[in-house]
PDB file of N, CA and C in Angstrom:
ATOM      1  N   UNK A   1     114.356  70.789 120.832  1.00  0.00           N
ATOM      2  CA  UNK A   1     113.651  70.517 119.585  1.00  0.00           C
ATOM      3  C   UNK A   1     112.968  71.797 119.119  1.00  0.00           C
ATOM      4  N   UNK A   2     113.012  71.899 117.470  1.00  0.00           N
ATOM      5  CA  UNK A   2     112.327  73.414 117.217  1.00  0.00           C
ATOM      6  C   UNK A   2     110.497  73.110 117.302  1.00  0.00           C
ATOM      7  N   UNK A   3     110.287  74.351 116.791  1.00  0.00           N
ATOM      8  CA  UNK A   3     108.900  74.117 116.858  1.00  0.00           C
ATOM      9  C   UNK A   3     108.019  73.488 115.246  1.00  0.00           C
ATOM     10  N   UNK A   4     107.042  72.782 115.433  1.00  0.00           N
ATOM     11  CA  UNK A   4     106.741  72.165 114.347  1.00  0.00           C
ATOM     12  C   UNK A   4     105.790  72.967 113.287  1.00  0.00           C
ATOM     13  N   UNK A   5     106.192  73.746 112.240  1.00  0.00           N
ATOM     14  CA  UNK A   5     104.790  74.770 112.032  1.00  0.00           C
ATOM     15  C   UNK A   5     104.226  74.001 110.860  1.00  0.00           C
ATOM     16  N   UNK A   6     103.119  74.492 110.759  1.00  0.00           N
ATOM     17  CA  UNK A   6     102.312  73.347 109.898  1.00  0.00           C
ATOM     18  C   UNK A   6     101.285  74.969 109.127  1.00  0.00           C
ATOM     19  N   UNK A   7     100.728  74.555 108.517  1.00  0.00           N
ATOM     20  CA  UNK A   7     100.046  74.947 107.067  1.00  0.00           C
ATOM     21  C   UNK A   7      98.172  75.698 107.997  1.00  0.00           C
ATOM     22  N   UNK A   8      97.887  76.888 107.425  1.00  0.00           N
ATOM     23  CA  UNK A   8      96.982  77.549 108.143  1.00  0.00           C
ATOM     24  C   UNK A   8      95.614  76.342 108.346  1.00  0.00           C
ATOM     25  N   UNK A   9      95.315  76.239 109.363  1.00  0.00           N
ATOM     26  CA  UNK A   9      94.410  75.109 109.935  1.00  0.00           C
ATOM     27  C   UNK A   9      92.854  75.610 109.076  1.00  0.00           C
ATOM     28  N   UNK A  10      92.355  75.018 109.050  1.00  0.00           N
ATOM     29  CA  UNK A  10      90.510  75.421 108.692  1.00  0.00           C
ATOM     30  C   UNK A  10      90.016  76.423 109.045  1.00  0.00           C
ATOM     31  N   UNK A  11      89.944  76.533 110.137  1.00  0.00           N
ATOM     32  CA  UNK A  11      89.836  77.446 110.782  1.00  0.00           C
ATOM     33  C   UNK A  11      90.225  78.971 111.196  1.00  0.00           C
ATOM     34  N   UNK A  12      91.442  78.663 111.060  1.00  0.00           N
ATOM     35  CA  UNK A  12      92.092  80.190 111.267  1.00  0.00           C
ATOM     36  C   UNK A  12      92.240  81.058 110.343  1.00  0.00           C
ATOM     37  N   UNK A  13      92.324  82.601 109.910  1.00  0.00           N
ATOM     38  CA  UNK A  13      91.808  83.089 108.775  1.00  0.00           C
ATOM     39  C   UNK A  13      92.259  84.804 109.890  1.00  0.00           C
ATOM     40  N   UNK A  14      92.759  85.497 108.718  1.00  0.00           N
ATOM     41  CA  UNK A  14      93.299  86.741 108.624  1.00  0.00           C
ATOM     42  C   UNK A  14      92.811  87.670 107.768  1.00  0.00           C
ATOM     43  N   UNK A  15      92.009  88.470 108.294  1.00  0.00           N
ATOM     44  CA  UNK A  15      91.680  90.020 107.189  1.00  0.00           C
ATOM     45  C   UNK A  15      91.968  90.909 107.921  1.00  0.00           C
ATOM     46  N   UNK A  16      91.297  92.131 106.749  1.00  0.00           N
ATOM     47  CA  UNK A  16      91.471  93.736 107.147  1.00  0.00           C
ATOM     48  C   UNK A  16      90.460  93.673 107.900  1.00  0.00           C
ATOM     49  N   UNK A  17      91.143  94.401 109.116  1.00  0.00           N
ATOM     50  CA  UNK A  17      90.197  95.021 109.979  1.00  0.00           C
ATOM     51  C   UNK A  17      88.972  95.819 109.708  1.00  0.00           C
ATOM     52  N   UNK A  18      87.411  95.501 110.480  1.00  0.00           N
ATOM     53  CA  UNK A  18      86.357  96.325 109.890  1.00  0.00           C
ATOM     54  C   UNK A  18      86.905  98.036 109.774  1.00  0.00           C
ATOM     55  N   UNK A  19      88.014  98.718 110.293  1.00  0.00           N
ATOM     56  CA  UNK A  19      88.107 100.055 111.060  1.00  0.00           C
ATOM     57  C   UNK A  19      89.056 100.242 109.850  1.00  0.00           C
ATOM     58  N   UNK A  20      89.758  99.216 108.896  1.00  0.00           N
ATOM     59  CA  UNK A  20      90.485  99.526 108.181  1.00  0.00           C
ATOM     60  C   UNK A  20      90.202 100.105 106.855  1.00  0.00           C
ATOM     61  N   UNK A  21      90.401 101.013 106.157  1.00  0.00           N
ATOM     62  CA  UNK A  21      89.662 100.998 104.735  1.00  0.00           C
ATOM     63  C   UNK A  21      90.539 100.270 103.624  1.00  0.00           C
ATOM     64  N   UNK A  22      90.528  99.980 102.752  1.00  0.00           N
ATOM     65  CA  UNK A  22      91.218  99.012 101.669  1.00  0.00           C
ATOM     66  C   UNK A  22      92.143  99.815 100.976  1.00  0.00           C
ATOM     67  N   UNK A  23      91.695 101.478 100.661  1.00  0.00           N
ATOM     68  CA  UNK A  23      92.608 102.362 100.213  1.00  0.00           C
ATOM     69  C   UNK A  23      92.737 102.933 100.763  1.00  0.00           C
ATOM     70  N   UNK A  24      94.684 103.713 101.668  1.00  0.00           N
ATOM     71  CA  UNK A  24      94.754 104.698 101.590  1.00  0.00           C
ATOM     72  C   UNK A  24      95.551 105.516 101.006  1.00  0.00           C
ATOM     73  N   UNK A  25      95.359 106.552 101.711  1.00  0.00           N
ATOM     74  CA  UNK A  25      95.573 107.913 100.899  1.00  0.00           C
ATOM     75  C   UNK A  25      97.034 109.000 101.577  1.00  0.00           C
ATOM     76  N   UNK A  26      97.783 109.048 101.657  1.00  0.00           N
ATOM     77  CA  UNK A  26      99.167 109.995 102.831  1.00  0.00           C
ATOM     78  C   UNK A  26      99.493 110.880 101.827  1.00  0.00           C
ATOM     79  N   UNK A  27     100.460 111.613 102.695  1.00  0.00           N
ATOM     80  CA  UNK A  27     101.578 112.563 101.842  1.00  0.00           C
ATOM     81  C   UNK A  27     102.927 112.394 102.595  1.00  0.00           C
ATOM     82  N   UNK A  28     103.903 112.347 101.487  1.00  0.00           N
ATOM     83  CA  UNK A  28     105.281 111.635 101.609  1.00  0.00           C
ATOM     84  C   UNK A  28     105.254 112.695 102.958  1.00  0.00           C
ATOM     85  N   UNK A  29     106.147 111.780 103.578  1.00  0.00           N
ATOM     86  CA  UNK A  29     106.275 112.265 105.336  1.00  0.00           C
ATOM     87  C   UNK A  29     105.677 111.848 106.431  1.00  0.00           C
ATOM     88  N   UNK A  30     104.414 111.744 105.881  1.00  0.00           N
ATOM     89  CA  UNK A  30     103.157 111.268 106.959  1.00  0.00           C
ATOM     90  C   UNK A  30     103.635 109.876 107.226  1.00  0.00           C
ATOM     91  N   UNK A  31     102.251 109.672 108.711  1.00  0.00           N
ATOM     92  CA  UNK A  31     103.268 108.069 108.781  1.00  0.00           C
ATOM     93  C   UNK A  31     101.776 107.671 108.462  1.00  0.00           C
ATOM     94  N   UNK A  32     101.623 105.935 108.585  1.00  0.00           N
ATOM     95  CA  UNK A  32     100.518 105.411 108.271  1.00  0.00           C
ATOM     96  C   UNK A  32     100.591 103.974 109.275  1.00  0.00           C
ATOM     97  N   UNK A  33      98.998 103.578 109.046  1.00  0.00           N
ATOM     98  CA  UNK A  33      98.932 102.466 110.165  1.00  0.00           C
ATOM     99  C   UNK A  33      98.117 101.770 109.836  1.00  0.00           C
ATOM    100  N   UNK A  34      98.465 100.324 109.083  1.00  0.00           N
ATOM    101  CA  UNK A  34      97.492  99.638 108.210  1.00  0.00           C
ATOM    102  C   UNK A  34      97.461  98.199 109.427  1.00  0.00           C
ATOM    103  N   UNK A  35      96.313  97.592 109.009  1.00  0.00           N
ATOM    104  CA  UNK A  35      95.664  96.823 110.924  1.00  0.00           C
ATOM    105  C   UNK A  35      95.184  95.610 110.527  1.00  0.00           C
ATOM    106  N   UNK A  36      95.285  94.333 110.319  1.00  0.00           N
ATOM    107  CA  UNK A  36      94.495  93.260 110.245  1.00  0.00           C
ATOM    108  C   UNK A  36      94.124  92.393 111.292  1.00  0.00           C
ATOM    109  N   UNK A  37      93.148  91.822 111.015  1.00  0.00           N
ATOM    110  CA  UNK A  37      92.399  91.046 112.216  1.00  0.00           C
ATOM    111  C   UNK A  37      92.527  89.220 112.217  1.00  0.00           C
ATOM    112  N   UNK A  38      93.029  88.675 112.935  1.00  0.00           N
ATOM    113  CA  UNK A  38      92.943  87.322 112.806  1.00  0.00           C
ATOM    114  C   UNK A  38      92.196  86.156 113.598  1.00  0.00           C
ATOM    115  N   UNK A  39      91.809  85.259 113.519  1.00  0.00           N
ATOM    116  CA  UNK A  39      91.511  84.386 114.252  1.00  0.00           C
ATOM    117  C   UNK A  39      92.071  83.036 114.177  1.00  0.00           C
ATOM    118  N   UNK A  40      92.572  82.363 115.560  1.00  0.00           N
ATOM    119  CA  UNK A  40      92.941  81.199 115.342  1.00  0.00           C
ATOM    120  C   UNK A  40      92.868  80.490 117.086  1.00  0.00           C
ATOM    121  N   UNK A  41      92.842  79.146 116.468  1.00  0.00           N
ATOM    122  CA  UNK A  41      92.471  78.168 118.064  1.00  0.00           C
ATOM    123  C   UNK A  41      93.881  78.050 118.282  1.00  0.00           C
ATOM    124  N   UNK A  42      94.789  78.377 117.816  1.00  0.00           N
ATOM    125  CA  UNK A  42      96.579  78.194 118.023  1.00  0.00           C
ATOM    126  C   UNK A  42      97.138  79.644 118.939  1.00  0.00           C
ATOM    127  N   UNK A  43      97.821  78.812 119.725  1.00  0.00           N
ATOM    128  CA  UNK A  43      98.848  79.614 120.494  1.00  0.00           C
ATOM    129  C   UNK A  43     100.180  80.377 120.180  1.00  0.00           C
ATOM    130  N   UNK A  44     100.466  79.380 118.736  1.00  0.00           N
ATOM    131  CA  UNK A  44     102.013  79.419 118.240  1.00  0.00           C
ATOM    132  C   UNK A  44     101.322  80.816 116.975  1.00  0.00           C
ATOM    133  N   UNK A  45     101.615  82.029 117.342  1.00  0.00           N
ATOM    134  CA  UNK A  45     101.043  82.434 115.560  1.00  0.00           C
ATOM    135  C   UNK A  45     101.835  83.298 115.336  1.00  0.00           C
ATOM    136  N   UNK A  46     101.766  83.589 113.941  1.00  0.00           N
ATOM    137  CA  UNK A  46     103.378  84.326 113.289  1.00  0.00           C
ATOM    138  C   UNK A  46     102.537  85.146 112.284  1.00  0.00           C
ATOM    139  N   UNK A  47     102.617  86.445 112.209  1.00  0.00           N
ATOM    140  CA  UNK A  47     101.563  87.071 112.039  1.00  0.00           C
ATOM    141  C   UNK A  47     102.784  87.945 110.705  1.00  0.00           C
ATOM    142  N   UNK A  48     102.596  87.772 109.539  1.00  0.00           N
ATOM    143  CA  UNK A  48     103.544  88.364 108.656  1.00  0.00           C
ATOM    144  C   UNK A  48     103.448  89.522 107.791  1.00  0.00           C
ATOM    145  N   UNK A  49     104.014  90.530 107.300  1.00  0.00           N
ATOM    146  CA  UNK A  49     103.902  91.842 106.423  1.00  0.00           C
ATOM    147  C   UNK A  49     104.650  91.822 105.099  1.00  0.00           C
ATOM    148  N   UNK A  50     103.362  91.964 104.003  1.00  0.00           N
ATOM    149  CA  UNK A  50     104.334  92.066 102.439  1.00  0.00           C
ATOM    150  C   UNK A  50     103.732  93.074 102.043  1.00  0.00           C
ATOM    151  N   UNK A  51     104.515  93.604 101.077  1.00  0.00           N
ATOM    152  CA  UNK A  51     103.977  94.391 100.314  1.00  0.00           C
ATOM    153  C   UNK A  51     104.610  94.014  98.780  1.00  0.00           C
ATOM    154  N   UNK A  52     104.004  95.139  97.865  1.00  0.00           N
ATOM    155  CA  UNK A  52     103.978  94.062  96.004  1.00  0.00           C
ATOM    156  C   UNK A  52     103.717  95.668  95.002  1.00  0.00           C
ATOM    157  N   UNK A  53     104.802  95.775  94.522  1.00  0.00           N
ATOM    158  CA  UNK A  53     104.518  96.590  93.237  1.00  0.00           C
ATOM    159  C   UNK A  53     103.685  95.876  92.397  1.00  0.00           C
ATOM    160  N   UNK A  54     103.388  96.996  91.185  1.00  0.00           N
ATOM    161  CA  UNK A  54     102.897  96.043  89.914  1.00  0.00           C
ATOM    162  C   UNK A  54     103.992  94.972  89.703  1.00  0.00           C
ATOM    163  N   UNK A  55     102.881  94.064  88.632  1.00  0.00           N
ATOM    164  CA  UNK A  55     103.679  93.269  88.165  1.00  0.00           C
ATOM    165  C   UNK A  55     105.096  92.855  88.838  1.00  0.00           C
ATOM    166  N   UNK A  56     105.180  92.656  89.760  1.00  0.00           N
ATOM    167  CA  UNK A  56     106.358  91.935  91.112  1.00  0.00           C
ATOM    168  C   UNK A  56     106.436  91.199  92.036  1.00  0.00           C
ATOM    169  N   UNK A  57     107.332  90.658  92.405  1.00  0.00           N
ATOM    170  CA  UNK A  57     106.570  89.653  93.331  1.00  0.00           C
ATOM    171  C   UNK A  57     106.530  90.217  94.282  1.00  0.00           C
ATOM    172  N   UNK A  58     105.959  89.633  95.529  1.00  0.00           N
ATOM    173  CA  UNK A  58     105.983  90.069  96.947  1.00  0.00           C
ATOM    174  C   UNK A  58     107.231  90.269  97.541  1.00  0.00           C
ATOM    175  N   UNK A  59     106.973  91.372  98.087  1.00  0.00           N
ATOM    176  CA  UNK A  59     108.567  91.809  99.082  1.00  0.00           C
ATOM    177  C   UNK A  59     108.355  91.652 100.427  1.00  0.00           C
ATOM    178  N   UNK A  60     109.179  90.954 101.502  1.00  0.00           N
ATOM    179  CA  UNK A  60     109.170  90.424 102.965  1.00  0.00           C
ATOM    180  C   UNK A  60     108.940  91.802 103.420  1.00  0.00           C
ATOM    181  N   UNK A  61     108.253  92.431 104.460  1.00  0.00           N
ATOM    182  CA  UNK A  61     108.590  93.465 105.240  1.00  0.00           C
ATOM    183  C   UNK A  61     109.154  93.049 106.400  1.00  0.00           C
ATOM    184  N   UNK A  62     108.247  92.134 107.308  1.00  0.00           N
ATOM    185  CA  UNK A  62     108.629  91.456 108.885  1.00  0.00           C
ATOM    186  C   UNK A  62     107.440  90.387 109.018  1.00  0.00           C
ATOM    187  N   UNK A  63     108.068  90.149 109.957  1.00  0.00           N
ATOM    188  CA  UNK A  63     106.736  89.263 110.612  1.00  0.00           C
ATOM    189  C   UNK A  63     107.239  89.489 112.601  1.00  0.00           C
ATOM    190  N   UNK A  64     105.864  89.607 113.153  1.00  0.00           N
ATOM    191  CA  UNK A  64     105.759  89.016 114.568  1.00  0.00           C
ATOM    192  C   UNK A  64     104.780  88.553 114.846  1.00  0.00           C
ATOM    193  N   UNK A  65     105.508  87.654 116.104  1.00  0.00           N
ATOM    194  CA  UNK A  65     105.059  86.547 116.411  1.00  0.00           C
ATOM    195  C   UNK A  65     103.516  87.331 117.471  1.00  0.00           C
ATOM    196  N   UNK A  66     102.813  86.121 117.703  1.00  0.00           N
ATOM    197  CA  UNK A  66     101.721  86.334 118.759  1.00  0.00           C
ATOM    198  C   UNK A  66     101.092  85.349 119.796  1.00  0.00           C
ATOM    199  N   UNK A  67     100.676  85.841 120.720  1.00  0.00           N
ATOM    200  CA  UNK A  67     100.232  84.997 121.875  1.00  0.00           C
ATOM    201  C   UNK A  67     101.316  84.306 122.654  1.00  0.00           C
ATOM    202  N   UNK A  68     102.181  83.114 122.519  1.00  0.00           N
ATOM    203  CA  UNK A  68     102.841  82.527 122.673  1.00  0.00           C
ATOM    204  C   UNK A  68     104.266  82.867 122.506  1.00  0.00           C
ATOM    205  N   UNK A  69     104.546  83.432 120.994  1.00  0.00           N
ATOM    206  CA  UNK A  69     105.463  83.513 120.803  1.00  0.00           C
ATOM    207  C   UNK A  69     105.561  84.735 120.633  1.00  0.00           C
ATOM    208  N   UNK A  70     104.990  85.551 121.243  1.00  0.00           N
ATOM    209  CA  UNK A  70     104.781  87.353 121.231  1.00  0.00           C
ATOM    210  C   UNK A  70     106.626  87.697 121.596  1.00  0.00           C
ATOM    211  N   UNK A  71     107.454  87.336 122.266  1.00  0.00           N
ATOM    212  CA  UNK A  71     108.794  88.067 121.639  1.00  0.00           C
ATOM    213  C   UNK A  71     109.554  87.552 120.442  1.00  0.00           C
ATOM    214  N   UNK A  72     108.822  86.963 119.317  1.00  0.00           N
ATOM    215  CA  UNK A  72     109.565  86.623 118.212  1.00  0.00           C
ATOM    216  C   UNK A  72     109.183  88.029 116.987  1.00  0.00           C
ATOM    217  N   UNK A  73     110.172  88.418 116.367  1.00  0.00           N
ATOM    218  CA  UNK A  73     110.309  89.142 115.368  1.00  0.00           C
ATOM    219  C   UNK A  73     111.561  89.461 114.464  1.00  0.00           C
ATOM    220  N   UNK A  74     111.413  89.615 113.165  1.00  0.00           N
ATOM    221  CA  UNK A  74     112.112  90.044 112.303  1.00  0.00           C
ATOM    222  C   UNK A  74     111.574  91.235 111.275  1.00  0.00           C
ATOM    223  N   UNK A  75     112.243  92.111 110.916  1.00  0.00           N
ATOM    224  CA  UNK A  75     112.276  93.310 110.142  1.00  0.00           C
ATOM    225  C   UNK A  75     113.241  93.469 109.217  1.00  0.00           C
ATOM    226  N   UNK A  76     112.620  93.370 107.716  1.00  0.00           N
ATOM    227  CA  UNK A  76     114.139  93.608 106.952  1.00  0.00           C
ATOM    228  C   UNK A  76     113.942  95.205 106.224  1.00  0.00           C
ATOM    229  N   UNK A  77     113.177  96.058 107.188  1.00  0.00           N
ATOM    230  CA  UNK A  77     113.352  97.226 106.503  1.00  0.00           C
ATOM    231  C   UNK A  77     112.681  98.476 108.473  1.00  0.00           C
ATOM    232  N   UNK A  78     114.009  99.043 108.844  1.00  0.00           N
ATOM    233  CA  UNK A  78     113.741  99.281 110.060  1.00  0.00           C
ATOM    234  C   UNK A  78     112.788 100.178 110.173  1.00  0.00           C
ATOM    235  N   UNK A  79     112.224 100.938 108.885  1.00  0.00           N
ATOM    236  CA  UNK A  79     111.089 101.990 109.076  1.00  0.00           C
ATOM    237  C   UNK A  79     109.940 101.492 109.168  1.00  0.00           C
ATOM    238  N   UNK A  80     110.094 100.084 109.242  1.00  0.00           N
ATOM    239  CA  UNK A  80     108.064  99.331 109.477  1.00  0.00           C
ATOM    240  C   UNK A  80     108.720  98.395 110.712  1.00  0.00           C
ATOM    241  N   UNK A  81     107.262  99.074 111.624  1.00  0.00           N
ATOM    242  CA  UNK A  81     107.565  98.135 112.619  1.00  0.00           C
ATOM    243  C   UNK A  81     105.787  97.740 112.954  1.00  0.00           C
ATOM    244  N   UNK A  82     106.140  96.568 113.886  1.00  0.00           N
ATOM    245  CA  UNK A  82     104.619  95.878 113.861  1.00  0.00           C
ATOM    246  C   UNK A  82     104.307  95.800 115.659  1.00  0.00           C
ATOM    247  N   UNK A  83     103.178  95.861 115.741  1.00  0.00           N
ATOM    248  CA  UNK A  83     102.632  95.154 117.057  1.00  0.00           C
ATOM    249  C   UNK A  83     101.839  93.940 116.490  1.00  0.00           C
ATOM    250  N   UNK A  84     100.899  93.045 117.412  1.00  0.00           N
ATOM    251  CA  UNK A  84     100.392  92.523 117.267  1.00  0.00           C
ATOM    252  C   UNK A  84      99.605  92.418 118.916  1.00  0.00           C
ATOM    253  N   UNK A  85      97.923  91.263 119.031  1.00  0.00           N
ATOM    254  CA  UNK A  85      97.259  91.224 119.835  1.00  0.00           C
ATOM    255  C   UNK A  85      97.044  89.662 119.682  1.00  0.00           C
ATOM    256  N   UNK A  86      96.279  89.378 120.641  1.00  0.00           N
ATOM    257  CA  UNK A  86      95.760  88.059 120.385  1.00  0.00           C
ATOM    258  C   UNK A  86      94.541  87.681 119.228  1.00  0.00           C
ATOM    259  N   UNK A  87      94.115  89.403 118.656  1.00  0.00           N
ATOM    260  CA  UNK A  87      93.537  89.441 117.797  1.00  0.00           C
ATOM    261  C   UNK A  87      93.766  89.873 116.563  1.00  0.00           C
ATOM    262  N   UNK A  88      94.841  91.207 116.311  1.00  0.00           N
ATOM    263  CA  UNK A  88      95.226  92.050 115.038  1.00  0.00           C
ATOM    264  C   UNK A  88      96.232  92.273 115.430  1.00  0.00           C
ATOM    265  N   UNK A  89      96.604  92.476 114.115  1.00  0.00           N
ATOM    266  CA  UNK A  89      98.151  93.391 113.987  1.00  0.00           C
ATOM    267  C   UNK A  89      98.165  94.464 113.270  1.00  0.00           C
ATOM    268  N   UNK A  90      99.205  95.293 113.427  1.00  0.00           N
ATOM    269  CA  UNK A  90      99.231  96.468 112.666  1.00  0.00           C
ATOM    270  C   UNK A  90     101.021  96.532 111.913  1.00  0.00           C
ATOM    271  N   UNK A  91     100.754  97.563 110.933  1.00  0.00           N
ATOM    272  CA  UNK A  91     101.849  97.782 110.590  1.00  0.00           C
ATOM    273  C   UNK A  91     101.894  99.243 110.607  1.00  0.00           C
ATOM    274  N   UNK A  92     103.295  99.770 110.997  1.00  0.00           N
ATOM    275  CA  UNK A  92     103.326 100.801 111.081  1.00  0.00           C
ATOM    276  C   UNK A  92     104.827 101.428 110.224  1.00  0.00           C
ATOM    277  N   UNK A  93     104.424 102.762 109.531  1.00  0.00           N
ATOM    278  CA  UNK A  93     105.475 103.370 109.496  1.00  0.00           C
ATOM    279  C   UNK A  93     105.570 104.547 109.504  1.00  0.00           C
ATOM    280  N   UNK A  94     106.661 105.550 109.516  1.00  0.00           N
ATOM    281  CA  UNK A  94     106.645 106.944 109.355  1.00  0.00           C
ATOM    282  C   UNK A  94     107.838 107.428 108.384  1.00  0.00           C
ATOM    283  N   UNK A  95     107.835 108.608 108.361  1.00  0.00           N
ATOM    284  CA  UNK A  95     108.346 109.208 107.198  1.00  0.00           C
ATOM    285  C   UNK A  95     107.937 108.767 105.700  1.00  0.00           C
ATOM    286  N   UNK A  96     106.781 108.100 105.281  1.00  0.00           N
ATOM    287  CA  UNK A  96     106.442 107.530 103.825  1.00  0.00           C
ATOM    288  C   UNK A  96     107.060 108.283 102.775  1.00  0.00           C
ATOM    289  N   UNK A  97     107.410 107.108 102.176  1.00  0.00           N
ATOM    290  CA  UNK A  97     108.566 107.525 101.098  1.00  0.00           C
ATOM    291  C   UNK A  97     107.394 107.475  99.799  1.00  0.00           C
ATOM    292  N   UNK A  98     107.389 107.825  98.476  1.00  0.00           N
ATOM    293  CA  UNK A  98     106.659 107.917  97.085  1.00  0.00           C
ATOM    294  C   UNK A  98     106.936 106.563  96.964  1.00  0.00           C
ATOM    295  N   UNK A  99     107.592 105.666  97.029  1.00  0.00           N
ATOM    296  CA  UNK A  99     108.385 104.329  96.811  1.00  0.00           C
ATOM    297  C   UNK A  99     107.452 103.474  97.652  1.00  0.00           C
ATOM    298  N   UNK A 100     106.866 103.748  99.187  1.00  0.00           N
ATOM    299  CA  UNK A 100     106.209 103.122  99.844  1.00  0.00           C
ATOM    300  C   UNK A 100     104.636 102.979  99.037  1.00  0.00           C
ATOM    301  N   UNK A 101     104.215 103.688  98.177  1.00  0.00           N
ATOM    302  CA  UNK A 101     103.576 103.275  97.310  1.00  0.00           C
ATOM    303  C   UNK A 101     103.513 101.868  96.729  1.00  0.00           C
ATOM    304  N   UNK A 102     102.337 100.867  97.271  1.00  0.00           N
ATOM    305  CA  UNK A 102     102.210  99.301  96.504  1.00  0.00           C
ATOM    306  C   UNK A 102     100.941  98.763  97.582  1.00  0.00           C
ATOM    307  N   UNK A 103     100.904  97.769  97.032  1.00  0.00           N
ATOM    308  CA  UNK A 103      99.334  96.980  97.763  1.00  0.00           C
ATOM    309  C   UNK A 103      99.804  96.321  98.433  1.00  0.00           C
ATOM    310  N   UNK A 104      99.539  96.499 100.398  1.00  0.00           N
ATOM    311  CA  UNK A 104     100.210  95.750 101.282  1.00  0.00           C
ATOM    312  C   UNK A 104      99.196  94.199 101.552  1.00  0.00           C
ATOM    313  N   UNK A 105     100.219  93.155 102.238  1.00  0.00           N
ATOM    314  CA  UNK A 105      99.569  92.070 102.720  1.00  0.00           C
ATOM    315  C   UNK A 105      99.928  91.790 103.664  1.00  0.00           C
ATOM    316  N   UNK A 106      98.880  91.035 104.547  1.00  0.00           N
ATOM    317  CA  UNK A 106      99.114  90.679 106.050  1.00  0.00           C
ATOM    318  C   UNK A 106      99.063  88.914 105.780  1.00  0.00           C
ATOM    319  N   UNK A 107      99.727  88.309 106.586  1.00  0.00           N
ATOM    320  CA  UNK A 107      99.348  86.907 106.650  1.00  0.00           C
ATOM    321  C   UNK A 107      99.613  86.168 107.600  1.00  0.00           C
ATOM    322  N   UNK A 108      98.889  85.032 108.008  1.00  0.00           N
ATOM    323  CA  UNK A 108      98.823  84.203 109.480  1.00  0.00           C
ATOM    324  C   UNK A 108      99.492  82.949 109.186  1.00  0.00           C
ATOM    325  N   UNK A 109     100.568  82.555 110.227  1.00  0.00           N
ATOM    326  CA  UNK A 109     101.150  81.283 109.856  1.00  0.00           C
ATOM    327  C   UNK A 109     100.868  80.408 111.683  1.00  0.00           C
ATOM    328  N   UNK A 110     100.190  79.718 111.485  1.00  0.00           N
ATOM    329  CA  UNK A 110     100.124  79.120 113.228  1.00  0.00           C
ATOM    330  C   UNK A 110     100.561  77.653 113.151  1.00  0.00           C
ATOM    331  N   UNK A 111     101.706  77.702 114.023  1.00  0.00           N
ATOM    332  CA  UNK A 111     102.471  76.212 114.691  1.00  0.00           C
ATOM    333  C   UNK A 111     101.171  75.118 115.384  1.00  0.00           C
ATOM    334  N   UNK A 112     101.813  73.848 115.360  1.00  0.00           N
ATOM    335  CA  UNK A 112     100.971  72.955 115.805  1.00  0.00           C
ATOM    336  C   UNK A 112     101.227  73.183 117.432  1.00  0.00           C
ATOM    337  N   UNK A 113     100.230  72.639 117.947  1.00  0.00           N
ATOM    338  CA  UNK A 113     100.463  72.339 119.607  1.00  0.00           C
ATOM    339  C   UNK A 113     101.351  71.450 120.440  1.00  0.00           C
TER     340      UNK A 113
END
């Protein structure tokens, strides 16, 4: 049987890390390492990466999984790759392209028990 995922509980809740700043700043080449912090009473958590030009919708980067399901992952772009903790995740990439330019998002999806 798969697993049952259900809709972010009351409780559980995903931001930028205090260590993170809201803007940054690179030069094409450099790599970068943007970090959010989550909390949740769930074991099952799927910890996800978008990013969004103007006026566009959101574009998938990846998501991985955490705690439980810490070897689950997908990437539909191989130059961002993610860790995650039982607390934050990060996204990482290198070589930044002028194109990697847009306002990134992190987001928490946690399965029922």
């Amino acid at each position: 049987a798969g697993t049952r995922l259900a809709c972010v509980f009351g409780a559980d809740q995903i931001e930028l890390s205090k260590d993170q700043k809201t803007d940054v700043f690179k030069k094409e080449g450099e790599s970068v390492t943007l970090k959010c912090s989550y909390d949740s009473s769930s074991e099952v958590v799927f910890l996800y990466w978008y990013r969004q030009y103007p006026n566009r919708a959101l574009q998938y980067l990846l998501y991985r999984g955490a705690r439980s399901r810490s070897g689950n992952s997908n990437t539909a772009d191989s130059r961002f790759e993610s860790t995650a903790t039982r607390i934050s995740t990060e996204l990482r990439t290198t070589e930044l392209r002028l194109s990697d330019t847009a306002l990134y998002y992190c987001a928490l999806r946690v399965g029922a028990q």
